[in-house]
Protein backbone atom coordinates (compact mmCIF):
# COMPACT_ATOMS: atom_id res chain seq x y z
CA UNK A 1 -9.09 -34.17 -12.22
CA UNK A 2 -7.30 -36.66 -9.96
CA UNK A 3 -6.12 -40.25 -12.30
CA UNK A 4 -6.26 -43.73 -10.03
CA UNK A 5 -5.85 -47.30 -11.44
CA UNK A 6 -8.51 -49.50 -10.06
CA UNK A 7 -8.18 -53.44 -9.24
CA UNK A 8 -10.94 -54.40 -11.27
CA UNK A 9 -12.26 -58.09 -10.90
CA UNK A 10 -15.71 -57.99 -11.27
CA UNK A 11 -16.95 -58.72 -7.93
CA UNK A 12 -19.20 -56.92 -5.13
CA UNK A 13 -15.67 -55.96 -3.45
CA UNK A 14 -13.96 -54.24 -6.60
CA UNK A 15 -17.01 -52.78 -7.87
CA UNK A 16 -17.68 -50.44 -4.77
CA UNK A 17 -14.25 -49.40 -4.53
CA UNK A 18 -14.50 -48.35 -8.14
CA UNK A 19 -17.69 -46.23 -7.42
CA UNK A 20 -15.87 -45.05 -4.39
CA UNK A 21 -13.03 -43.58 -6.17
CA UNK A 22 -15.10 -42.27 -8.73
CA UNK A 23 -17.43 -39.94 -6.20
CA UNK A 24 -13.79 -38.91 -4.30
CA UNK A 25 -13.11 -37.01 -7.95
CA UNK A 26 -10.74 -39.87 -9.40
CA UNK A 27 -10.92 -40.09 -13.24
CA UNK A 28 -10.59 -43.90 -12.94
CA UNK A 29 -8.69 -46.47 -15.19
CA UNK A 30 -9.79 -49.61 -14.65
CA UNK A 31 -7.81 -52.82 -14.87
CA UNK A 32 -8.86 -57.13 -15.11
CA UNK A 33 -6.86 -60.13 -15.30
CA UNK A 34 -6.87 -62.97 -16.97
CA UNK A 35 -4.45 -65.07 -15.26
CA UNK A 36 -5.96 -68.66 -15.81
CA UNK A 37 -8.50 -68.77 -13.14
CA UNK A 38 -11.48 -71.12 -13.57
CA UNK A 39 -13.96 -68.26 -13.08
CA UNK A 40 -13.90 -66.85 -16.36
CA UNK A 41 -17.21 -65.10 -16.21
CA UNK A 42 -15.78 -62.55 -13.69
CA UNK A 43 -14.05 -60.59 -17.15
CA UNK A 44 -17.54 -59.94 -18.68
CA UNK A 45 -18.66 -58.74 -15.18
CA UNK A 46 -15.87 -56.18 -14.80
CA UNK A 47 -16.78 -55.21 -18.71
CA UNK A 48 -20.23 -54.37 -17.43
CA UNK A 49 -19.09 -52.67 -13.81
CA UNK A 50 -16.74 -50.73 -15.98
CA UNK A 51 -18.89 -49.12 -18.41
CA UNK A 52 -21.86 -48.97 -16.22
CA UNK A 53 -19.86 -46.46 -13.05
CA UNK A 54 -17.97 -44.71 -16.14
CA UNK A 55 -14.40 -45.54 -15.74
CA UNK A 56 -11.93 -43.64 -18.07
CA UNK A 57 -10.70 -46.97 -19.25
CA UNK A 58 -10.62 -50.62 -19.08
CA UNK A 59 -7.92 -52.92 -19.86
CA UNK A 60 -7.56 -56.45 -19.30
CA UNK A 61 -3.91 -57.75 -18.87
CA UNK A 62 -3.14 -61.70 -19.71
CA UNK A 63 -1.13 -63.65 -17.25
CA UNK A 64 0.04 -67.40 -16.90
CA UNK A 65 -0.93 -67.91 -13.15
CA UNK A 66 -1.83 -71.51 -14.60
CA UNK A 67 2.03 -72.24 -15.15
CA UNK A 68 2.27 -71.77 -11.13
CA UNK A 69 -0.27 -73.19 -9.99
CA UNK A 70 -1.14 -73.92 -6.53
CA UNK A 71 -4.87 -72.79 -6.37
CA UNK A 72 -7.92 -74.30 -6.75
CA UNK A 73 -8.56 -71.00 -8.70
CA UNK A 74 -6.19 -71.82 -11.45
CA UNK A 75 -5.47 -76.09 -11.09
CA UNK A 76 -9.05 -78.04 -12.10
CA UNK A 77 -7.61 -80.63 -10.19
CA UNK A 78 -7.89 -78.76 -6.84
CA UNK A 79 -11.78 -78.89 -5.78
CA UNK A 80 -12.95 -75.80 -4.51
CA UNK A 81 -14.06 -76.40 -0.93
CA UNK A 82 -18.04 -75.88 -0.31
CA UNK A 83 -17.60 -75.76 3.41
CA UNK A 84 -15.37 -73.21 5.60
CA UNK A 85 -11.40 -74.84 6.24
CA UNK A 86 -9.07 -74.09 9.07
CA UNK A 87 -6.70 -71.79 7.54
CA UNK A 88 -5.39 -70.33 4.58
CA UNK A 89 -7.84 -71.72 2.15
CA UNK A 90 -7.16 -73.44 -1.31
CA UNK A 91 -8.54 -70.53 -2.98
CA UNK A 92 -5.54 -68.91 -2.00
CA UNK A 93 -3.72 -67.63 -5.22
CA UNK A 94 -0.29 -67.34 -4.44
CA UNK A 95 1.32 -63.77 -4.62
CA UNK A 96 -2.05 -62.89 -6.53
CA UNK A 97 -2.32 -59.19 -5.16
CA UNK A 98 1.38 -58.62 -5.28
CA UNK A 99 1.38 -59.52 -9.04
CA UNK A 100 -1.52 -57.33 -9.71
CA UNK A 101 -0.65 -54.63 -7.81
CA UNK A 102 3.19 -54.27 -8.98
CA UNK A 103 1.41 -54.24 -13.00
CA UNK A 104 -1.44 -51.58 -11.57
CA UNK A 105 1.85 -49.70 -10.67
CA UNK A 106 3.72 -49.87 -13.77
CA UNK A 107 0.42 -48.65 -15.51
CA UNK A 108 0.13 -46.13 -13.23
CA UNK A 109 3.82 -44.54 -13.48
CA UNK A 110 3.39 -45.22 -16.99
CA UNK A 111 0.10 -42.96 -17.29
CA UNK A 112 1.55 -40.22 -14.77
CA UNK A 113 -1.27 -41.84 -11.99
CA UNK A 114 -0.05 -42.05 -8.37
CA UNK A 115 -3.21 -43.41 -6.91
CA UNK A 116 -4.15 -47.04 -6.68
CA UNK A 117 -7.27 -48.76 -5.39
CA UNK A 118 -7.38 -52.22 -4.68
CA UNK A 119 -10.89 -53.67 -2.85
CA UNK A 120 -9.26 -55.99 -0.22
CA UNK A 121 -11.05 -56.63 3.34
CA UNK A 122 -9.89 -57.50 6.09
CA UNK A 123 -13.00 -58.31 7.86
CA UNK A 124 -15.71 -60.76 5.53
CA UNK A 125 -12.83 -62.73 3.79
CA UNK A 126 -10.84 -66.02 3.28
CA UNK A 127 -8.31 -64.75 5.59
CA UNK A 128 -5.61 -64.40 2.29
CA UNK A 129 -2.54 -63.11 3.80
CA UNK A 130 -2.54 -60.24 0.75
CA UNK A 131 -6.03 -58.84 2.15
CA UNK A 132 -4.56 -57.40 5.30
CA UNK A 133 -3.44 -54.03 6.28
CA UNK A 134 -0.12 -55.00 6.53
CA UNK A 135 0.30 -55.97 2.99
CA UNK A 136 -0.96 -52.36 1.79
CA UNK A 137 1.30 -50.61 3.81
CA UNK A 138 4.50 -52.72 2.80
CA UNK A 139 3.09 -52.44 -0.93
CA UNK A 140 2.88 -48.38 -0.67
CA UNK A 141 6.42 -48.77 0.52
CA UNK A 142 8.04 -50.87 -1.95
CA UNK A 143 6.32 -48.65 -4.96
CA UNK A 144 7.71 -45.66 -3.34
CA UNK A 145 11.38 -46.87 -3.67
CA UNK A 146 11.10 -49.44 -6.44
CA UNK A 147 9.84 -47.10 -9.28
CA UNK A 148 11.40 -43.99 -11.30
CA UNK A 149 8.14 -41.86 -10.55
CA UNK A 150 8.91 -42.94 -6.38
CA UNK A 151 12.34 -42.37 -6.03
CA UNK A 152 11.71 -38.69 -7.97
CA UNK A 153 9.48 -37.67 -5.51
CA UNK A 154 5.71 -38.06 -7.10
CA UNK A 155 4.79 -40.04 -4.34
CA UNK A 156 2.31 -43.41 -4.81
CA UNK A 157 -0.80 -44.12 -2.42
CA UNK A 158 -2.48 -47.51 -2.41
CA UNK A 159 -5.75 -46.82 -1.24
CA UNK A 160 -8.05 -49.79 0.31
CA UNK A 161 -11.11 -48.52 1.08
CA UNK A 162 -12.90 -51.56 2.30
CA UNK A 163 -10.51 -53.15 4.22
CA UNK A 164 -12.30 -52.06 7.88
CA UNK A 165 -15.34 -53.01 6.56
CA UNK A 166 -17.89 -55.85 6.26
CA UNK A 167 -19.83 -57.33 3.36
CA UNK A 168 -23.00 -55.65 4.22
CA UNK A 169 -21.21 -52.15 5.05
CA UNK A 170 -19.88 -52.64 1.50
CA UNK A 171 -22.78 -53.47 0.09
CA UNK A 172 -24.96 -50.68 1.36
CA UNK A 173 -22.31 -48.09 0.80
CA UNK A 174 -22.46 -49.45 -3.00
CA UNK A 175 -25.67 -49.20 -3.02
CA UNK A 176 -26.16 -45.18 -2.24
CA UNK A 177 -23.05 -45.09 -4.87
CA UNK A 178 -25.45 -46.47 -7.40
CA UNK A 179 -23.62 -49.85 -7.95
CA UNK A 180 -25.88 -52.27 -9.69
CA UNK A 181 -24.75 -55.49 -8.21
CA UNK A 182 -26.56 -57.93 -10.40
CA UNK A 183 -23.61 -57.16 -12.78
CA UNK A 184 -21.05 -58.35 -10.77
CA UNK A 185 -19.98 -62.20 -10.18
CA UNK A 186 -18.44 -63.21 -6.85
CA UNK A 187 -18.22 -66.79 -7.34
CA UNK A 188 -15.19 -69.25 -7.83
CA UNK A 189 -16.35 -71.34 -9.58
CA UNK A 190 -19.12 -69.52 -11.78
CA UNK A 191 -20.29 -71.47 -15.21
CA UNK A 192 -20.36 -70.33 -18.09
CA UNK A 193 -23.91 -67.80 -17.97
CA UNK A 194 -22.55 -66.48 -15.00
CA UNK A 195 -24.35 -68.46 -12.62
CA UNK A 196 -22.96 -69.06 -8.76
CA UNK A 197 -22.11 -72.09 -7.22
CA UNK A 198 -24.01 -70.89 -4.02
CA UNK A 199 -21.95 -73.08 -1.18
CA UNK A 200 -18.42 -71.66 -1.99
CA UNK A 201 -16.65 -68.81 0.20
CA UNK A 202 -17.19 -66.41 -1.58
CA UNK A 203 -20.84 -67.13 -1.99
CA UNK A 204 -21.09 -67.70 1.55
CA UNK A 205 -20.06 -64.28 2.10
CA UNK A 206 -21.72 -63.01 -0.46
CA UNK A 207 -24.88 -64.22 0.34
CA UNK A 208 -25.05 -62.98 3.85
CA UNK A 209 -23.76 -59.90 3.54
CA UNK A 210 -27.12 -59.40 1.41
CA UNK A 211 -28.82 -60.82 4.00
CA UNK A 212 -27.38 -58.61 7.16
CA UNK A 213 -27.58 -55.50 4.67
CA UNK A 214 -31.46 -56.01 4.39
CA UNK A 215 -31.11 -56.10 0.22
CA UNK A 216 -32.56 -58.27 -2.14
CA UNK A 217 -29.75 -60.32 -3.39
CA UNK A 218 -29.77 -60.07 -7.05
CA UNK A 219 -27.21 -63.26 -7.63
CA UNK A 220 -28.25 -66.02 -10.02
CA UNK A 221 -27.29 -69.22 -8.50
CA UNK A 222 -27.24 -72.85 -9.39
CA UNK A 223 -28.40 -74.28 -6.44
């Protein structure tokens, strides 16, 4: 059987491209992170997601994205914005998917995997510079000539499924995968139970893309 590493986070996003790689024949480790961010409740999520589409494994690596800072995400003293902003948003985490993506590929030369999956879009998003194309093709690059496994020839793939795709593509194509999406938590700013804010971007997105899909939208939110 084929061995990926899969971006794990939680959300409606991570959890289909888990499914995904588990129906293309992937025996799937799974990996979180707990870098500081505000939305704890996310971890338990990804717990759930994990064990309910059968991943191999799940590990949660701790990071200090706190020390950084420069996210509402990870500073309390940065309000998350409830409408949409010009721009590269607060939420923005910097070098978030770089980060996660270089330790996904030390796991995976570590575990003899040379498959990662990462649930970036490109379409229903923020507009984070490390959701576009461009950033998955320069990341396939680098792992292929910064690693022992690369430069030996067992060639790495970074594989982002969603990235053509909108929310409610995603969410139907979960859907006929069997995701159950009342386990997962989109929200930035999520309380403890799990509950969502309801106004932020990702709720915004998350929201309609239930909508446009024509699925009831199994989110518990605050308001």
């Amino acid at each position: 059987m084929k061995h990926a590493i899969v971006l794990l986070s939680g959300g409606i996003d991570s959890a289909t491209t888990l499914a995904m790689a588990k129906a293309d024949g992937y025996a799937c480790d799974a990996i979180s992170f707990d870098y500081g961010q505000r939305h704890i409740a996310e971890l338990n999520a990804a717990e759930q997601v994990a064990e309910s589409l059968g991943a191999a494994s799940h590990r949660v690596i701790r990071l200090d994205l706190n020390s950084i800072g420069g996210s509402a995400l990870t500073e309390a003293c940065i309000a998350v914005p409830e409408t949409p902003s010009e721009g590269i948003p607060v939420t923005y985490v910097p070098a978030r998917n770089t980060v996660f993506l270089s330790l996904a590929l030390g796991l995976a030369e570590v575990v003899g995997a040379r498959d990662l999956f990462i649930g970036v879009t490109a379409v229903d998003y923020s507009g984070y510079p490390d959701c576009r194309p461009a950033f998955i093709q320069a990341f396939e690059q680098l792992a292929n000539v910064a690693t022992k496994a690369g430069v030996e020839g067992g060639r790495f793939h970074v594989h982002a499924p969603l990235i053509e795709m909108g929310k409610a593509e995603i969410i139907r194509a979960g859907r006929a995968l069997g995701v159950d999406y009342a386990q997962t938590i989109s929200c930035y700013q999520a309380d403890v139970q799990g509950r969502a804010c309801g106004v932020c971007d990702s709720c915004r997105f998350r929201r309609e893309g239930f909508e446009r899909a024509g699925v009831p939208d199994p989110t518990r939110y605050r308001v």
